[in-house]
N, C-alpha and C. Protein backbone atom coordinates (compact mmCIF):
# COMPACT_ATOMS: atom_id res chain seq x y z
N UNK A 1 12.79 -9.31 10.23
CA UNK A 1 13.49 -9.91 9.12
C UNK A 1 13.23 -9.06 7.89
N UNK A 2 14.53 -8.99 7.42
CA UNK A 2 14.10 -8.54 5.85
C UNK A 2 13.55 -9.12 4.45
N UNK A 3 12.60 -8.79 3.69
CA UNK A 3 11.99 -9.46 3.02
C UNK A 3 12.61 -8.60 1.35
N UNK A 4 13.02 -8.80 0.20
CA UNK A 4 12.80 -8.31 -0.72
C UNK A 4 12.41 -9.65 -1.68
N UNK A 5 11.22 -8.80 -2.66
CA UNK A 5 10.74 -9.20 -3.70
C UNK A 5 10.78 -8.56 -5.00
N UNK A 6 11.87 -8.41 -5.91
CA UNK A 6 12.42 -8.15 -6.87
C UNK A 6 12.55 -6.65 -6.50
N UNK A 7 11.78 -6.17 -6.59
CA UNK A 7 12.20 -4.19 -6.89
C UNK A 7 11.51 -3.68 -5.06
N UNK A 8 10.98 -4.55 -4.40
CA UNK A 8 10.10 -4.24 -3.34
C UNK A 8 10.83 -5.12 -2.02
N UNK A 9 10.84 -3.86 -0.79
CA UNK A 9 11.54 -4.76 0.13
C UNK A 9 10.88 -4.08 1.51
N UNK A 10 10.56 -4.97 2.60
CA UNK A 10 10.59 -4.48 3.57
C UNK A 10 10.87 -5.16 4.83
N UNK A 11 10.31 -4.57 5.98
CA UNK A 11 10.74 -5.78 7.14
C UNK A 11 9.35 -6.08 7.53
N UNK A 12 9.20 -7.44 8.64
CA UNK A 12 8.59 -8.53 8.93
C UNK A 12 9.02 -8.58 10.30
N UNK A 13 7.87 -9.22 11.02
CA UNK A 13 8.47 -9.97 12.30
C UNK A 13 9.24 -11.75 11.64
N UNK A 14 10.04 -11.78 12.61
CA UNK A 14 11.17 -12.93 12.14
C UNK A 14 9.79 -14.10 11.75
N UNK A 15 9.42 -14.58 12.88
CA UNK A 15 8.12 -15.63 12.89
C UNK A 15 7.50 -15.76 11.63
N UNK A 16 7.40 -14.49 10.83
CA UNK A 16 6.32 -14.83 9.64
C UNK A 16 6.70 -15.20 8.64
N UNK A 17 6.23 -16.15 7.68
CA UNK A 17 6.42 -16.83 6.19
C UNK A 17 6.20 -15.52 5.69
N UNK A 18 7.06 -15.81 4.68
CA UNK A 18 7.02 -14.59 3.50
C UNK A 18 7.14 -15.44 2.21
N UNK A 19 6.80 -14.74 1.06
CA UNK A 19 6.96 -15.24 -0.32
C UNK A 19 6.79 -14.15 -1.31
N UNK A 20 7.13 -13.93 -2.84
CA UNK A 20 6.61 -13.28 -3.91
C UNK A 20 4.83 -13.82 -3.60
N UNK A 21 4.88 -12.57 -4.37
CA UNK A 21 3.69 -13.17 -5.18
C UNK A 21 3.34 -13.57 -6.33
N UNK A 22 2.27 -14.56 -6.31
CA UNK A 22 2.66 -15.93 -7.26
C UNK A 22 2.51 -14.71 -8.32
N UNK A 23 2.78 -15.31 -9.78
CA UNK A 23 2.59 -15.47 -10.96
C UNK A 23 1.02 -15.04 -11.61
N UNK A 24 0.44 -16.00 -11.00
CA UNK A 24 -0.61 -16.20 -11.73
C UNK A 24 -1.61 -15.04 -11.14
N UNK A 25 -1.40 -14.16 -9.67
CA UNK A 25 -2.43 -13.14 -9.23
C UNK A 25 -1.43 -11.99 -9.93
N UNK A 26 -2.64 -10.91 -9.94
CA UNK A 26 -2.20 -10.11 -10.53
C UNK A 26 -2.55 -8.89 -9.34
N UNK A 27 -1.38 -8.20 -9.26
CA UNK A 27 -0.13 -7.31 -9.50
C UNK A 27 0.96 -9.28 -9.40
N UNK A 28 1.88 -8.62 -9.73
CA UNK A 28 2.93 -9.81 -9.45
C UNK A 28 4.14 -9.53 -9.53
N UNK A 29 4.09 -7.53 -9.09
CA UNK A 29 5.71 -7.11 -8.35
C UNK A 29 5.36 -7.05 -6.67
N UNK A 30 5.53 -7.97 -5.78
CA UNK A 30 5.56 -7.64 -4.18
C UNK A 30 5.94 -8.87 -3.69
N UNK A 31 5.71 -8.64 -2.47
CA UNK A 31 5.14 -9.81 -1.70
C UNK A 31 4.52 -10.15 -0.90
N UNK A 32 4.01 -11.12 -0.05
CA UNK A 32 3.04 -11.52 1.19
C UNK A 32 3.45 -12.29 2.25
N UNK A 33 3.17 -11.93 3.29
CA UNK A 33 4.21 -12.06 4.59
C UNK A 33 3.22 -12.42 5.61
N UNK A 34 2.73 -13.37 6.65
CA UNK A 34 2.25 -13.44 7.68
C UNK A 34 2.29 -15.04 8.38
N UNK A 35 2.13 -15.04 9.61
CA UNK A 35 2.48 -15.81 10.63
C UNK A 35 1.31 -16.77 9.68
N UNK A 36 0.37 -16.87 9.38
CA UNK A 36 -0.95 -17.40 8.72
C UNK A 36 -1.06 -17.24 7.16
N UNK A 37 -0.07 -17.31 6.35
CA UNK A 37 -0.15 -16.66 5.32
C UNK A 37 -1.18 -17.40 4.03
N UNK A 38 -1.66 -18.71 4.66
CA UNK A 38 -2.91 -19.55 3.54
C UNK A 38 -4.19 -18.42 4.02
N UNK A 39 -4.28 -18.46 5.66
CA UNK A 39 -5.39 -17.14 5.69
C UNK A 39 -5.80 -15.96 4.94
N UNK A 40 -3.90 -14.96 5.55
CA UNK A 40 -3.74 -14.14 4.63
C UNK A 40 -4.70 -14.09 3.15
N UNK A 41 -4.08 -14.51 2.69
CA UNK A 41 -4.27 -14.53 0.96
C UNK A 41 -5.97 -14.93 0.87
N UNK A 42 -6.49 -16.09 1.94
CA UNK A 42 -8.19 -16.23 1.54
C UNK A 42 -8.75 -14.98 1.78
N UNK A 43 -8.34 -13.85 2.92
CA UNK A 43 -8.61 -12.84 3.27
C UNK A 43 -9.26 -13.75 4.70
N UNK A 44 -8.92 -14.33 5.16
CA UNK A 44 -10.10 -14.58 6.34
C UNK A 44 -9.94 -14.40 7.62
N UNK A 45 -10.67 -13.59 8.31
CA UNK A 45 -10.60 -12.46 9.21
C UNK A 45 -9.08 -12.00 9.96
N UNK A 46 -9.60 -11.69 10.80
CA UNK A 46 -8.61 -11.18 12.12
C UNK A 46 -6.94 -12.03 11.82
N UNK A 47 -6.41 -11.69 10.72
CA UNK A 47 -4.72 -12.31 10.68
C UNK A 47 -4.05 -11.17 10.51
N UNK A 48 -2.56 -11.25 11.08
CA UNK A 48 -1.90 -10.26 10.98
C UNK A 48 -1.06 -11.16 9.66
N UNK A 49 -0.63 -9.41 9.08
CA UNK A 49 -0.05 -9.91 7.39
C UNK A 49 0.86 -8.51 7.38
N UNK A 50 1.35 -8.86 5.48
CA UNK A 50 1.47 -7.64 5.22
C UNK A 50 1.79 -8.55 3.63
N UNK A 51 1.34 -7.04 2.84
CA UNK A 51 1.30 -7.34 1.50
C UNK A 51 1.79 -6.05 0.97
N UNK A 52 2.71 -5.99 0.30
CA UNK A 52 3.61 -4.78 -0.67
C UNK A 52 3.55 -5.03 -2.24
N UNK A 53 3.56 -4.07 -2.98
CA UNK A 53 3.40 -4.40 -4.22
C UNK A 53 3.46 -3.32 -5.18
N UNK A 54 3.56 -3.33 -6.63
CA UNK A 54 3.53 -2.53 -7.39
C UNK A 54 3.69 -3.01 -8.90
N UNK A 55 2.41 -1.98 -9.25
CA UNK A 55 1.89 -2.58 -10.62
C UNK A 55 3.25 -1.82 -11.84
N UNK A 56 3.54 -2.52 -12.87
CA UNK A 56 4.18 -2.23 -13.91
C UNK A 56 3.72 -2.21 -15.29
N UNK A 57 3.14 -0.30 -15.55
CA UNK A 57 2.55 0.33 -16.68
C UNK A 57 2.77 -0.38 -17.77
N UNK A 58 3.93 -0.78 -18.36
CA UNK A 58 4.54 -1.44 -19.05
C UNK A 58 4.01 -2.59 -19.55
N UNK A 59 4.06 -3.43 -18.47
CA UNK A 59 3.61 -4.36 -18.92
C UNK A 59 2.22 -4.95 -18.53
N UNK A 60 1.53 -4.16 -18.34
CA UNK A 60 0.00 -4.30 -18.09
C UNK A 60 -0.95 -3.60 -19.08
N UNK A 61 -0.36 -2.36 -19.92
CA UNK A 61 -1.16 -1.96 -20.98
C UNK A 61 -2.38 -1.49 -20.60
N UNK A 62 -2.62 -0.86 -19.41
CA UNK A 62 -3.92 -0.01 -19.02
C UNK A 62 -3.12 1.56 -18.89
N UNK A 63 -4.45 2.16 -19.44
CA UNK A 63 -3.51 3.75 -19.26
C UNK A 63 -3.36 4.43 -17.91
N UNK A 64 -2.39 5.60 -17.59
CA UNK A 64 -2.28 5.71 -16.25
C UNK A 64 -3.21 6.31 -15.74
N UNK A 65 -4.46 6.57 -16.60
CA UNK A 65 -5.20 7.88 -15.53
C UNK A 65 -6.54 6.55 -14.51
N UNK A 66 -6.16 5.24 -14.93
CA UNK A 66 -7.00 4.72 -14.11
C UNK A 66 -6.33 3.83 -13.10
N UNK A 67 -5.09 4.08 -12.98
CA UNK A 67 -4.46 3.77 -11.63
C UNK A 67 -4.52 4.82 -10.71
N UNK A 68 -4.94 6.34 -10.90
CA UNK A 68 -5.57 7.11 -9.93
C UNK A 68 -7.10 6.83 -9.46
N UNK A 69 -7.93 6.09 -10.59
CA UNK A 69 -9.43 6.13 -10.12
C UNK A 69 -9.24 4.92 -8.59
N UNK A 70 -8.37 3.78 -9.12
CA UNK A 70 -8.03 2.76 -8.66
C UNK A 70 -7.46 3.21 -7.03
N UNK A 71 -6.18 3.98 -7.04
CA UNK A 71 -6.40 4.43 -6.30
C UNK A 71 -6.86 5.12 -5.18
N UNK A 72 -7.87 5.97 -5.69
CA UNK A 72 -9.03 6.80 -4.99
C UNK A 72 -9.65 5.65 -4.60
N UNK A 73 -9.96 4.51 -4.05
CA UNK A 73 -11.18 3.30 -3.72
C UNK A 73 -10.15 1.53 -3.49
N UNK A 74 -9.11 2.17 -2.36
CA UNK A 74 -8.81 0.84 -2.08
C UNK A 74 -9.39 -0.35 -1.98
N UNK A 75 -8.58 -1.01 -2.41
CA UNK A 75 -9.76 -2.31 -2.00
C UNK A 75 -9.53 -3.60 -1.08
N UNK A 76 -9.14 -2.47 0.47
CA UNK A 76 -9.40 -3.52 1.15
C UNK A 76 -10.70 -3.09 2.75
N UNK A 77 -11.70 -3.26 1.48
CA UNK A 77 -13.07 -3.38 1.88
C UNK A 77 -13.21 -4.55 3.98
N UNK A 78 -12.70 -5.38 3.74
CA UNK A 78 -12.60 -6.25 4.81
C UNK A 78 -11.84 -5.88 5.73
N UNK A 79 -11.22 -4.74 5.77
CA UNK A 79 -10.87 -3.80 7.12
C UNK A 79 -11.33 -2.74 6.78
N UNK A 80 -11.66 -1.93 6.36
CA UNK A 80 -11.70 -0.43 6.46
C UNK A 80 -13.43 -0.63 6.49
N UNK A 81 -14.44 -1.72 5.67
CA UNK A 81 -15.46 -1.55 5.96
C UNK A 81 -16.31 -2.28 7.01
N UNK A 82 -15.58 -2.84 7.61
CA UNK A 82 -15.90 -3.90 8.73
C UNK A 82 -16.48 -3.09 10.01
N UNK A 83 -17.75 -3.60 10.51
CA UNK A 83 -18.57 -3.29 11.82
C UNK A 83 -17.51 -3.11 13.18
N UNK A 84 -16.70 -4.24 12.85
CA UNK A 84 -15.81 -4.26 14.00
C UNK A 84 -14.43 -3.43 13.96
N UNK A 85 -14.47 -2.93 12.76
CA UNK A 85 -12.89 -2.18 12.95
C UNK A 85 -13.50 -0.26 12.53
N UNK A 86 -12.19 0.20 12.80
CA UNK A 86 -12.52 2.07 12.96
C UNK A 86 -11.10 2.53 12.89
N UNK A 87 -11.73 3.63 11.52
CA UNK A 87 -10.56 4.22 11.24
C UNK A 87 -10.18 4.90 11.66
N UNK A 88 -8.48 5.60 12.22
CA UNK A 88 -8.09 6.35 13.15
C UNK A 88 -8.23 7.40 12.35
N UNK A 89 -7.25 7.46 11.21
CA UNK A 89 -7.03 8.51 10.32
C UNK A 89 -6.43 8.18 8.83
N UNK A 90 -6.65 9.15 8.30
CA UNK A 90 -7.18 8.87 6.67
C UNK A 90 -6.23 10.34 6.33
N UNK A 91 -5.23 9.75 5.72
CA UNK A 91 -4.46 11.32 5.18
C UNK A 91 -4.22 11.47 3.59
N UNK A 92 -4.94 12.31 2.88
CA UNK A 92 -4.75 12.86 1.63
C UNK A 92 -3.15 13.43 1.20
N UNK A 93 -2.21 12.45 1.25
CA UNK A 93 -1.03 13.68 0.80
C UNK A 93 -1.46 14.88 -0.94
N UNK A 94 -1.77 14.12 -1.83
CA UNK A 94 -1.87 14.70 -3.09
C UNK A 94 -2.74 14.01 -3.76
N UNK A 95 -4.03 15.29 -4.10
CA UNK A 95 -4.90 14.65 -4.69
C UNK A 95 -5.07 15.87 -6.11
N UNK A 96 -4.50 15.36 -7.15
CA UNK A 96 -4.70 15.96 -8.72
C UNK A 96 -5.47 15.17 -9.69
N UNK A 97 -7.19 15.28 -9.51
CA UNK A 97 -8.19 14.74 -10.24
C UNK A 97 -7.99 14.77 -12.26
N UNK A 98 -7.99 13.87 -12.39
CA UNK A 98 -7.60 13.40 -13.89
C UNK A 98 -8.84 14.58 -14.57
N UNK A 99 -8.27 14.98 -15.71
CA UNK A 99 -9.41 15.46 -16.81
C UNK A 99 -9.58 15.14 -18.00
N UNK A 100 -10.92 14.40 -17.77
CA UNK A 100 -11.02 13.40 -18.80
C UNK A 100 -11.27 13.88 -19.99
N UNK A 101 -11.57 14.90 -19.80
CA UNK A 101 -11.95 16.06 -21.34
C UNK A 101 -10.82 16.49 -21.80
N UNK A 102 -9.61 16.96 -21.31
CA UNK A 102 -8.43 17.35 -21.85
C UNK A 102 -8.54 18.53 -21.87
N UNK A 103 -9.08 19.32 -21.76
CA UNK A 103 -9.02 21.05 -21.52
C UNK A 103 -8.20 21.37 -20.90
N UNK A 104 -7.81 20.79 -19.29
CA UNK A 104 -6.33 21.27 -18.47
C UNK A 104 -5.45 19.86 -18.18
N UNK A 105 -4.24 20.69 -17.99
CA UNK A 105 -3.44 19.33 -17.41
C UNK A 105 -3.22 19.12 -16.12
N UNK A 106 -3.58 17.44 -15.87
CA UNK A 106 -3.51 17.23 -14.38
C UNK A 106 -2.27 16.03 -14.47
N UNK A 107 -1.38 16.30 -13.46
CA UNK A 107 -0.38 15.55 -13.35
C UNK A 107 -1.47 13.80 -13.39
N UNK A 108 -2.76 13.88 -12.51
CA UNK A 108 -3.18 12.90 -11.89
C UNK A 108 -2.44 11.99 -10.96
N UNK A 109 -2.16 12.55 -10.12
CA UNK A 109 -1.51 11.36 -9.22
C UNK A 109 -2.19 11.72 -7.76
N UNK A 110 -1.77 10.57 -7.05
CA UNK A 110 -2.93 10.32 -5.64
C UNK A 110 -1.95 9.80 -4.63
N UNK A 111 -1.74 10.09 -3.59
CA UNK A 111 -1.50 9.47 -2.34
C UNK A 111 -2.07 9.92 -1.23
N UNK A 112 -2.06 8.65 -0.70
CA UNK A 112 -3.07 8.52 0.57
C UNK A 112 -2.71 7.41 1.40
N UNK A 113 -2.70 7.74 2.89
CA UNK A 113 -2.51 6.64 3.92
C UNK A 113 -3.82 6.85 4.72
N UNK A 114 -3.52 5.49 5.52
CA UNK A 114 -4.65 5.09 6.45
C UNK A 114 -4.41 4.40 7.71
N UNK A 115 -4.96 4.57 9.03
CA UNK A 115 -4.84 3.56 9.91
C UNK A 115 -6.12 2.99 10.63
N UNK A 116 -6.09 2.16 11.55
CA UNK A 116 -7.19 2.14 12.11
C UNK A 116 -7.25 0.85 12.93
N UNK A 117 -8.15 0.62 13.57
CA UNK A 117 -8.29 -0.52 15.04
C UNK A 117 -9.34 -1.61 14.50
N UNK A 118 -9.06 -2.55 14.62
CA UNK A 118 -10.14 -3.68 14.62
C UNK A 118 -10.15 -4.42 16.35
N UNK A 119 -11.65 -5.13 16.39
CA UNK A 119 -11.54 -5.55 17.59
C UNK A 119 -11.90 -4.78 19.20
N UNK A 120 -11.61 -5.37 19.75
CA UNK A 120 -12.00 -4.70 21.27
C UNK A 120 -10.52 -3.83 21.57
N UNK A 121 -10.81 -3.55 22.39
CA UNK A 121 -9.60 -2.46 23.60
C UNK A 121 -9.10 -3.29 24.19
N UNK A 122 -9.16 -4.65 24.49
CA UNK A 122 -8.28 -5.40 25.32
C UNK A 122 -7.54 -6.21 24.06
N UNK A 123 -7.80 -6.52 22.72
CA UNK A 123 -7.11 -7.51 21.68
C UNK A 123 -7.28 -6.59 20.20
N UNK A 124 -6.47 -5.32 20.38
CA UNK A 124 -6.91 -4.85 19.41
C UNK A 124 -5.90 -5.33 17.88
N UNK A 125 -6.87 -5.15 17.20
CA UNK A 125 -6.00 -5.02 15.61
C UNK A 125 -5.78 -4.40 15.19
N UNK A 126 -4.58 -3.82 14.93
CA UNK A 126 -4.00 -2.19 14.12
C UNK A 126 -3.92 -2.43 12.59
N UNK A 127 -3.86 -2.02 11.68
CA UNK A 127 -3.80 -1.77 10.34
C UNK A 127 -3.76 -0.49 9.90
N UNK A 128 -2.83 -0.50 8.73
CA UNK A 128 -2.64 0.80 7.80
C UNK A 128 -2.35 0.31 6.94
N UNK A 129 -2.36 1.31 5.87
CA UNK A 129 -2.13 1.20 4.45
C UNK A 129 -1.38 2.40 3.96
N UNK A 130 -0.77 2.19 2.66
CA UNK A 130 -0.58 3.68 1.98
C UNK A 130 -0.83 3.06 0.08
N UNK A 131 -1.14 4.13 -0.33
CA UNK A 131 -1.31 3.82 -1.41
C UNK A 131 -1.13 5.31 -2.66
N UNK A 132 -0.20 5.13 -3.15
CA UNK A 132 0.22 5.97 -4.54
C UNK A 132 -0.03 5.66 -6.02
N UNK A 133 -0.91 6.72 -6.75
CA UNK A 133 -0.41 6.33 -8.35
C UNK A 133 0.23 7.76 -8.61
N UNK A 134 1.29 7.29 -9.06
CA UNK A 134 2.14 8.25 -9.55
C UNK A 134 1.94 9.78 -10.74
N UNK A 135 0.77 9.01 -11.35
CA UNK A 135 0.29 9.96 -12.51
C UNK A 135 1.75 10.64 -13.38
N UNK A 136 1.40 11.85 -13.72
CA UNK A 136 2.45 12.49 -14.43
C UNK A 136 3.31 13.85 -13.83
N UNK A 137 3.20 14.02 -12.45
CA UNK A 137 3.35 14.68 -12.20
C UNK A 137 5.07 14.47 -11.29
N UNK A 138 5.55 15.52 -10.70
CA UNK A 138 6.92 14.99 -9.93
C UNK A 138 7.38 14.21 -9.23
N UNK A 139 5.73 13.40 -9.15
CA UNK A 139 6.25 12.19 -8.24
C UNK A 139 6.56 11.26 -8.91
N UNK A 140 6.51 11.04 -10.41
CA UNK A 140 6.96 10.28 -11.17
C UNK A 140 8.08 10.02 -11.49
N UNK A 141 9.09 10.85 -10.68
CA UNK A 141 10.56 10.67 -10.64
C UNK A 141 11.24 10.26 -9.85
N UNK A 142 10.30 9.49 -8.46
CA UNK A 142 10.69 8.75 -7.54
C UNK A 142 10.27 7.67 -7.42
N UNK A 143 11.08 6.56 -7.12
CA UNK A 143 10.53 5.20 -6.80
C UNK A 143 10.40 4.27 -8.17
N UNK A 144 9.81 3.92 -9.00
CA UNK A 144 10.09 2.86 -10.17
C UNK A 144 9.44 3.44 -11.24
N UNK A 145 10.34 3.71 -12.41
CA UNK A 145 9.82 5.17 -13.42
C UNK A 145 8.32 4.25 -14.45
N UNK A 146 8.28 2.91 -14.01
CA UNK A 146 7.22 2.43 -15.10
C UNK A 146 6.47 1.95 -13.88
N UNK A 147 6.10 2.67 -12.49
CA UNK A 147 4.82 2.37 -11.78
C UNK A 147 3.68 2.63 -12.30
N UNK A 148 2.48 2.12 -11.76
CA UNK A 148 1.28 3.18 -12.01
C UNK A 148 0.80 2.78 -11.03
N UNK A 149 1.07 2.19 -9.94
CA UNK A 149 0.76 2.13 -8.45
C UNK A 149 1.43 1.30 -6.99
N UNK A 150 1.55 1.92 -6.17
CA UNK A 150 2.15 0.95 -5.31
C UNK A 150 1.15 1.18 -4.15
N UNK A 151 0.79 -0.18 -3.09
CA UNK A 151 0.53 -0.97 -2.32
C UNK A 151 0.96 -1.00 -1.30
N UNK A 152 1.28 -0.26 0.37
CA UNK A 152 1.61 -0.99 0.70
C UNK A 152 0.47 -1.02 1.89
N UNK A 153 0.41 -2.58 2.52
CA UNK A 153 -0.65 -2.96 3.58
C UNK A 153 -0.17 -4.11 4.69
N UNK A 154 -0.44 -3.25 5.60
CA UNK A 154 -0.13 -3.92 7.19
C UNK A 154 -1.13 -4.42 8.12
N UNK A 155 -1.40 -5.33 9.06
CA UNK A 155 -2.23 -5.65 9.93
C UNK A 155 -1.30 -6.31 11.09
N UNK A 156 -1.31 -6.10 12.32
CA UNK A 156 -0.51 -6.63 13.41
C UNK A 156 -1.57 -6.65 14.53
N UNK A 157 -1.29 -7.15 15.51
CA UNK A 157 -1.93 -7.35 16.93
C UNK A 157 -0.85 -7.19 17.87
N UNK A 158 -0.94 -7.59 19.36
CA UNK A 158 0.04 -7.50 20.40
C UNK A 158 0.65 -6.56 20.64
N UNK A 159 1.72 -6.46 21.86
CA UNK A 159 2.02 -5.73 22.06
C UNK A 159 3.11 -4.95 21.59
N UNK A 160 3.24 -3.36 21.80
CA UNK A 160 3.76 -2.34 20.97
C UNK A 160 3.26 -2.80 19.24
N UNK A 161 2.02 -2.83 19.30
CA UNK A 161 1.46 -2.96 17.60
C UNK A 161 1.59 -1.60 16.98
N UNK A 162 1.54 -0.72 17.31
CA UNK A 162 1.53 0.30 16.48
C UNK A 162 2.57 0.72 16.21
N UNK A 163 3.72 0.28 17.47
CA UNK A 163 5.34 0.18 16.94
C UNK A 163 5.43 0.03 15.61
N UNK A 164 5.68 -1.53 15.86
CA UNK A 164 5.46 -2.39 14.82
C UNK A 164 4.64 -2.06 13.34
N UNK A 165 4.08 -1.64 13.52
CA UNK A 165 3.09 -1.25 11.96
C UNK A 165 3.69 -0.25 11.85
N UNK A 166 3.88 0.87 12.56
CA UNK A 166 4.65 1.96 11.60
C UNK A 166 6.00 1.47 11.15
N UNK A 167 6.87 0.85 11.79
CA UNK A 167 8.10 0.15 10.93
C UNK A 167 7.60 -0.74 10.06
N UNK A 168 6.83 -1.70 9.89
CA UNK A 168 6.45 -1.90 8.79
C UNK A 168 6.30 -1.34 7.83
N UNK A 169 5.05 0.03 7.45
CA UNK A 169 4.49 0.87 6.69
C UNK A 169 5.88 1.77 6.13
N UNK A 170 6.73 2.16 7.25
CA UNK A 170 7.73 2.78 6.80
C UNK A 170 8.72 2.09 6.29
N UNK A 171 9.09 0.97 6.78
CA UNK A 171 10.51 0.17 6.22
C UNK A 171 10.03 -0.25 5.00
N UNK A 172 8.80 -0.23 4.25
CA UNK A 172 8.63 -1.01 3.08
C UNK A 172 9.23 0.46 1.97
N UNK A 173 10.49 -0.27 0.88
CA UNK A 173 10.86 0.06 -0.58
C UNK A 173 10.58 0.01 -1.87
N UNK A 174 10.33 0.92 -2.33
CA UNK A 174 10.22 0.31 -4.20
C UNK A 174 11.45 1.06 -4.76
N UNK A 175 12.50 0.17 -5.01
CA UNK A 175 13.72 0.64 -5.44
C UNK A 175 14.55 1.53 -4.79
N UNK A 176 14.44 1.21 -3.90
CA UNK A 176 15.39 2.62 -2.48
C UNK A 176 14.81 3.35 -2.00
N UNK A 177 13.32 3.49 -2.66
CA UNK A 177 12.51 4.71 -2.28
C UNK A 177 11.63 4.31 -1.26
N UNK A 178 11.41 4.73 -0.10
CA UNK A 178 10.58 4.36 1.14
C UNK A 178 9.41 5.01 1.04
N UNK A 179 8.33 4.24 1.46
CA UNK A 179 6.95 5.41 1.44
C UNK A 179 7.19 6.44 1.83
N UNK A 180 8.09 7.17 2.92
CA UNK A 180 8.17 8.11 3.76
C UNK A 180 8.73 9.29 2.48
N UNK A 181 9.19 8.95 1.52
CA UNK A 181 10.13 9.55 0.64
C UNK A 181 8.37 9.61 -0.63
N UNK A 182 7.79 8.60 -0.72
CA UNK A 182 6.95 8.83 -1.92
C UNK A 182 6.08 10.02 -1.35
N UNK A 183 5.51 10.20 -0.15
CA UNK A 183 4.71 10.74 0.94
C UNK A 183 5.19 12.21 0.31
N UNK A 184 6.44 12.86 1.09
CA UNK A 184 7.90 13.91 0.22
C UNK A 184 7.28 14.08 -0.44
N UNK A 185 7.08 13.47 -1.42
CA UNK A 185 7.55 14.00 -3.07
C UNK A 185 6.41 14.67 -3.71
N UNK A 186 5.20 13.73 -2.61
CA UNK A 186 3.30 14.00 -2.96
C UNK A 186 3.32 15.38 -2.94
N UNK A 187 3.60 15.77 -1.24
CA UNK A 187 3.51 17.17 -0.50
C UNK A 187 4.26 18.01 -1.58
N UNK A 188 5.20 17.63 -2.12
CA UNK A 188 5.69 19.04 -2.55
C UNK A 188 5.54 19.02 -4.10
N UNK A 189 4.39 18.12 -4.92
CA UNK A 189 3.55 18.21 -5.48
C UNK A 189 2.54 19.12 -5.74
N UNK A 190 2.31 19.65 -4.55
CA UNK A 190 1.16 20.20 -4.50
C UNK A 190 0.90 21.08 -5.34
């Protein structure tokens, strides 16, 4: 099923509740999607979800060079640091470290994906992520011109899961622009 939440859209298995996200949490451009979605949101363990999102510079009034620090240190600690789960792979598309002194110019912008297994070999849990701050550099001309970060995060189980999570990870949009296209724009950043 297709899900859009104002500027952010992706697909879902049919089965799962979807919604914005409320108001009152902050980011509050995405949305949250899962068969369990009161879980979801407590964070409490082993649920398959998915959460898309993206912060707006604009109207949040933090400067952009700390939606790269932000970036650099996802924070979803409860899979990636968990005893029971293991990361497959961890890919740096573009990494241009901010200078906080001002002596050179760094676009500062960051992207990075992730996957990885929770669980045993007979019930495993797949998850990935990707995560961009746009900084000032050419990637700032794709996807929503007042980002300073986008979100996106998957968790599935069963069978063909990794199907499934990569159409997830890939079908998710911020304004026409597909991760697969923000990914693009990192690489030839370089």
């Amino acid at each position: 099923m297709e899900i859009q939440a104002g500027r952010v859209e992706a697909v879902v298995p049919e089965a799962w509740d979807a919604r914005p996200l409320p108001a009152t949490r902050y980011p509050q451009q995405g949305f949250v999607a899962s068969p369990r979605i009161l879980d979801w949101e407590k964070g409490v363990g082993a649920v398959n979800g998915m959460e898309a999102f993206w912060i707006d510079e604009g109207n949040v009034g933090i400067p952009s060079d700390y939606y790269y620090l932000v970036a650099r240190v996802p924070a979803f600690g409860y899979i990636t640091n968990s005893e029971a789960c293991q990361q497959a792979d961890h890919h740096v598309f573009v990494n241009h470290p901010l200078d906080p002194t001002g002596d050179k110019f760094s676009p500062s912008d960051y992207v990075a994906s992730a996957t990885g297994v929770c669980g045993s070999q007979s019930h495993p849990l797949r998850w990935a992520y990707v995560v961009a701050a746009p900084g000032f550099g050419p990637l700032r001309r794709v996807g929503i011109p007042s980002s300073g970060l986008y979100v996106v995060l998957a968790v599935v189980s069963g069978a063909k899961s990794d199907i499934l999570l990569d159409e997830m990870i890939n079908g998710a949009r911020f304004d026409n622009t597909s991760v697969s296209e923000l990914e693009r724009a990192a690489v030839r950043s370089r």
